[in-house]
Protein backbone atom coordinates (compact mmCIF):
# COMPACT_ATOMS: atom_id res chain seq x y z
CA UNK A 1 0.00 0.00 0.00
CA UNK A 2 1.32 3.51 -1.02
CA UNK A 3 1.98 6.24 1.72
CA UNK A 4 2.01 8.89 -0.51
CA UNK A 5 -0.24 12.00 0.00
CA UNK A 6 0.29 13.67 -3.18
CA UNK A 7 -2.67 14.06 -5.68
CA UNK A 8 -2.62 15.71 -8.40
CA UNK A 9 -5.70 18.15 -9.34
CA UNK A 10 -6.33 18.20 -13.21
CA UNK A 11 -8.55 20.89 -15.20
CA UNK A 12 -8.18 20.53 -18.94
CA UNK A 13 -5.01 21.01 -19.92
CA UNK A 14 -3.88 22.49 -16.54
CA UNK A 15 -1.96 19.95 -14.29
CA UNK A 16 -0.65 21.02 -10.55
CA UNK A 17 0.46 18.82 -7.92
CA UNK A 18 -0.91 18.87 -4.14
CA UNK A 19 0.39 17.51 -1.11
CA UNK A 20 -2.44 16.52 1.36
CA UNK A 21 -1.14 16.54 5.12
CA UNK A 22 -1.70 14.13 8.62
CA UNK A 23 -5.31 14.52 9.32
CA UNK A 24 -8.31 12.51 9.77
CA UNK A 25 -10.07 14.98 6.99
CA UNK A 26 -6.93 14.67 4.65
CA UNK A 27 -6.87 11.06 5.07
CA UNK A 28 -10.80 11.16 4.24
CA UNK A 29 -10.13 12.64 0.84
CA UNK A 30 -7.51 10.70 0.17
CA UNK A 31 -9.84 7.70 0.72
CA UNK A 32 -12.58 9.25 -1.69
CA UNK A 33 -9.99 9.17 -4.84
CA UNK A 34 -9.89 9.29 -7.97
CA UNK A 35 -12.45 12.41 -8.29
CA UNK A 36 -14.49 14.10 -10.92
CA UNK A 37 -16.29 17.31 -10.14
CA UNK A 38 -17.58 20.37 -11.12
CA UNK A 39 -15.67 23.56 -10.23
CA UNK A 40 -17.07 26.70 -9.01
CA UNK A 41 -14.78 29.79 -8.08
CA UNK A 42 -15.41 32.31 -5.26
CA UNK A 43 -13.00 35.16 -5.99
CA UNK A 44 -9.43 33.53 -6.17
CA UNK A 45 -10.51 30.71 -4.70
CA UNK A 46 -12.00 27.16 -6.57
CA UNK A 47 -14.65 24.71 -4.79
CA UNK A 48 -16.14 21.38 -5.74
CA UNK A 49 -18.43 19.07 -4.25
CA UNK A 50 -16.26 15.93 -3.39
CA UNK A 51 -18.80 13.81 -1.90
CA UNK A 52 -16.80 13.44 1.30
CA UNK A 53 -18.78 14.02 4.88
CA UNK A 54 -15.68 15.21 7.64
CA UNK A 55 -16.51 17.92 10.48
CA UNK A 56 -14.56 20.30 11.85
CA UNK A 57 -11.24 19.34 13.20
CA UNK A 58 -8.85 21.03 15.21
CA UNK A 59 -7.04 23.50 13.40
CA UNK A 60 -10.11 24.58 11.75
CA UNK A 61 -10.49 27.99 10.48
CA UNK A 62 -11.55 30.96 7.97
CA UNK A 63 -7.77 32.51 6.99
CA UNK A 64 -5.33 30.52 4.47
CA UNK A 65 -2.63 30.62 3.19
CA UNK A 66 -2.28 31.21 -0.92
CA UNK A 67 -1.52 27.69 -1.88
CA UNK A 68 -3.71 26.23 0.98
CA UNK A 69 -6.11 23.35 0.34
CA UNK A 70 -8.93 23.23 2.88
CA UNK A 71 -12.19 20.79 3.04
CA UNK A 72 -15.64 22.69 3.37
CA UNK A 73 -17.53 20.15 5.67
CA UNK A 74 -20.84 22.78 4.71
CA UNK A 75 -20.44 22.15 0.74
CA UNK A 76 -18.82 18.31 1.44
CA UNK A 77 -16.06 20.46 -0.96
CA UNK A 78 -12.31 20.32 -1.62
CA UNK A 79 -11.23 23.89 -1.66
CA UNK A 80 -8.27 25.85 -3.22
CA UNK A 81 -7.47 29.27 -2.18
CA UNK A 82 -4.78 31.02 -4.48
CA UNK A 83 -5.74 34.75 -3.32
CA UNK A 84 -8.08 36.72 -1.70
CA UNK A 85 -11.65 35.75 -1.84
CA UNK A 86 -15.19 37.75 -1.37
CA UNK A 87 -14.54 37.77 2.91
CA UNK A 88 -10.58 38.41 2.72
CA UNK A 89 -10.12 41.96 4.45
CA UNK A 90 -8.32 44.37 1.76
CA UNK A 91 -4.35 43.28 1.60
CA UNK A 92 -5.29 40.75 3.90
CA UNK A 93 -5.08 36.41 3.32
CA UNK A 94 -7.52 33.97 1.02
CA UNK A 95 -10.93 33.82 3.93
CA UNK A 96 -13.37 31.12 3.50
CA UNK A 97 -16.69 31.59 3.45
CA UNK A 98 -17.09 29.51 6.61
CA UNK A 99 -14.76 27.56 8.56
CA UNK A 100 -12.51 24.77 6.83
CA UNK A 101 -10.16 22.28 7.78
CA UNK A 102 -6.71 22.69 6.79
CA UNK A 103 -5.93 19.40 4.34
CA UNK A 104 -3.19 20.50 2.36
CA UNK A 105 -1.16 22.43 -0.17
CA UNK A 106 -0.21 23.05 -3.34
CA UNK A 107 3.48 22.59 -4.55
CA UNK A 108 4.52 24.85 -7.21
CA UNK A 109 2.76 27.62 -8.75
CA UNK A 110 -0.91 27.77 -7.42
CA UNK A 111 -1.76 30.94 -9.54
CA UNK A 112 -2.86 28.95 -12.69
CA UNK A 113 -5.78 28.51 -10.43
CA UNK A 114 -7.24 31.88 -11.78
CA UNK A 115 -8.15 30.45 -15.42
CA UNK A 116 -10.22 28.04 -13.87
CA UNK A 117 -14.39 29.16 -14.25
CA UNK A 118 -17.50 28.25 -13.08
CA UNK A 119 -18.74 24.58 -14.68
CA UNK A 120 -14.93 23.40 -15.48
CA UNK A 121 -14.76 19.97 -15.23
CA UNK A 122 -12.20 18.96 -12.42
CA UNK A 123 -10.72 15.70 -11.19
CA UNK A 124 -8.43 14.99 -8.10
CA UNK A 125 -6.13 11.36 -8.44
CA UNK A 126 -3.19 10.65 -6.71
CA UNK A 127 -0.02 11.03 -8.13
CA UNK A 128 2.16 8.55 -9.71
């Protein structure tokens, strides 16, 4: 059995890697792959329904980091934030809409993110 956490999150042609971290949530998702979705965007930040149930963990919160993957329990969604969003304060960090769980990060460049719209088709495997 692999212990890899890496995924890697696929729209169209774009292709970026992901590192999921320890957590029960994390470990949840991880579970749930491969996915196929439907993306929505919420400022600089893309959603998706993944199907997965999780509450709130320890660690939970509204403030990210650009890069930061959290997990929606409200929406069931995987969420990337890559800027600031609808709720960020002006200047201030990528702010969910509600409270997330922390799940992971991406590695490399997470500001292809922003040709991503609404309807996109979206799928989350791990990585070879």
């Amino acid at each position: 059995m692999s212990t890899s956490r890496k995924i890697t999150i696929s729209v169209g042609r774009l292709v970026v890697q992901a590192e999921l971290n320890q957590t029960p949530c994390a470990s949840a998702i991880l579970a749930a792959l491969p996915l196929d979705a439907t993306a929505n965007t919420w400022g600089d930040e893309v959603y998706f329904d993944i199907g997965v149930r999780h509450p709130l963990e320890k660690g939970e919160r509204e403030d990210m980091a650009v890069g930061e993957l959290g997990f929606w329990p409200s929406g069931r969604s995987l969420c990337i934030f890559f800027g600031p969003t609808p709720a960020s304060d002006k200047d201030g960090p990528p702010r969910a809409a509600s409270k997330v769980n922390p799940v992971g990060k991406i590695i490399g460049s997470h500001s292809v993110f922003g040709s991503v719209r609404d309807g996109d088709r979206i799928s989350v495997t791990l990585a070879e």
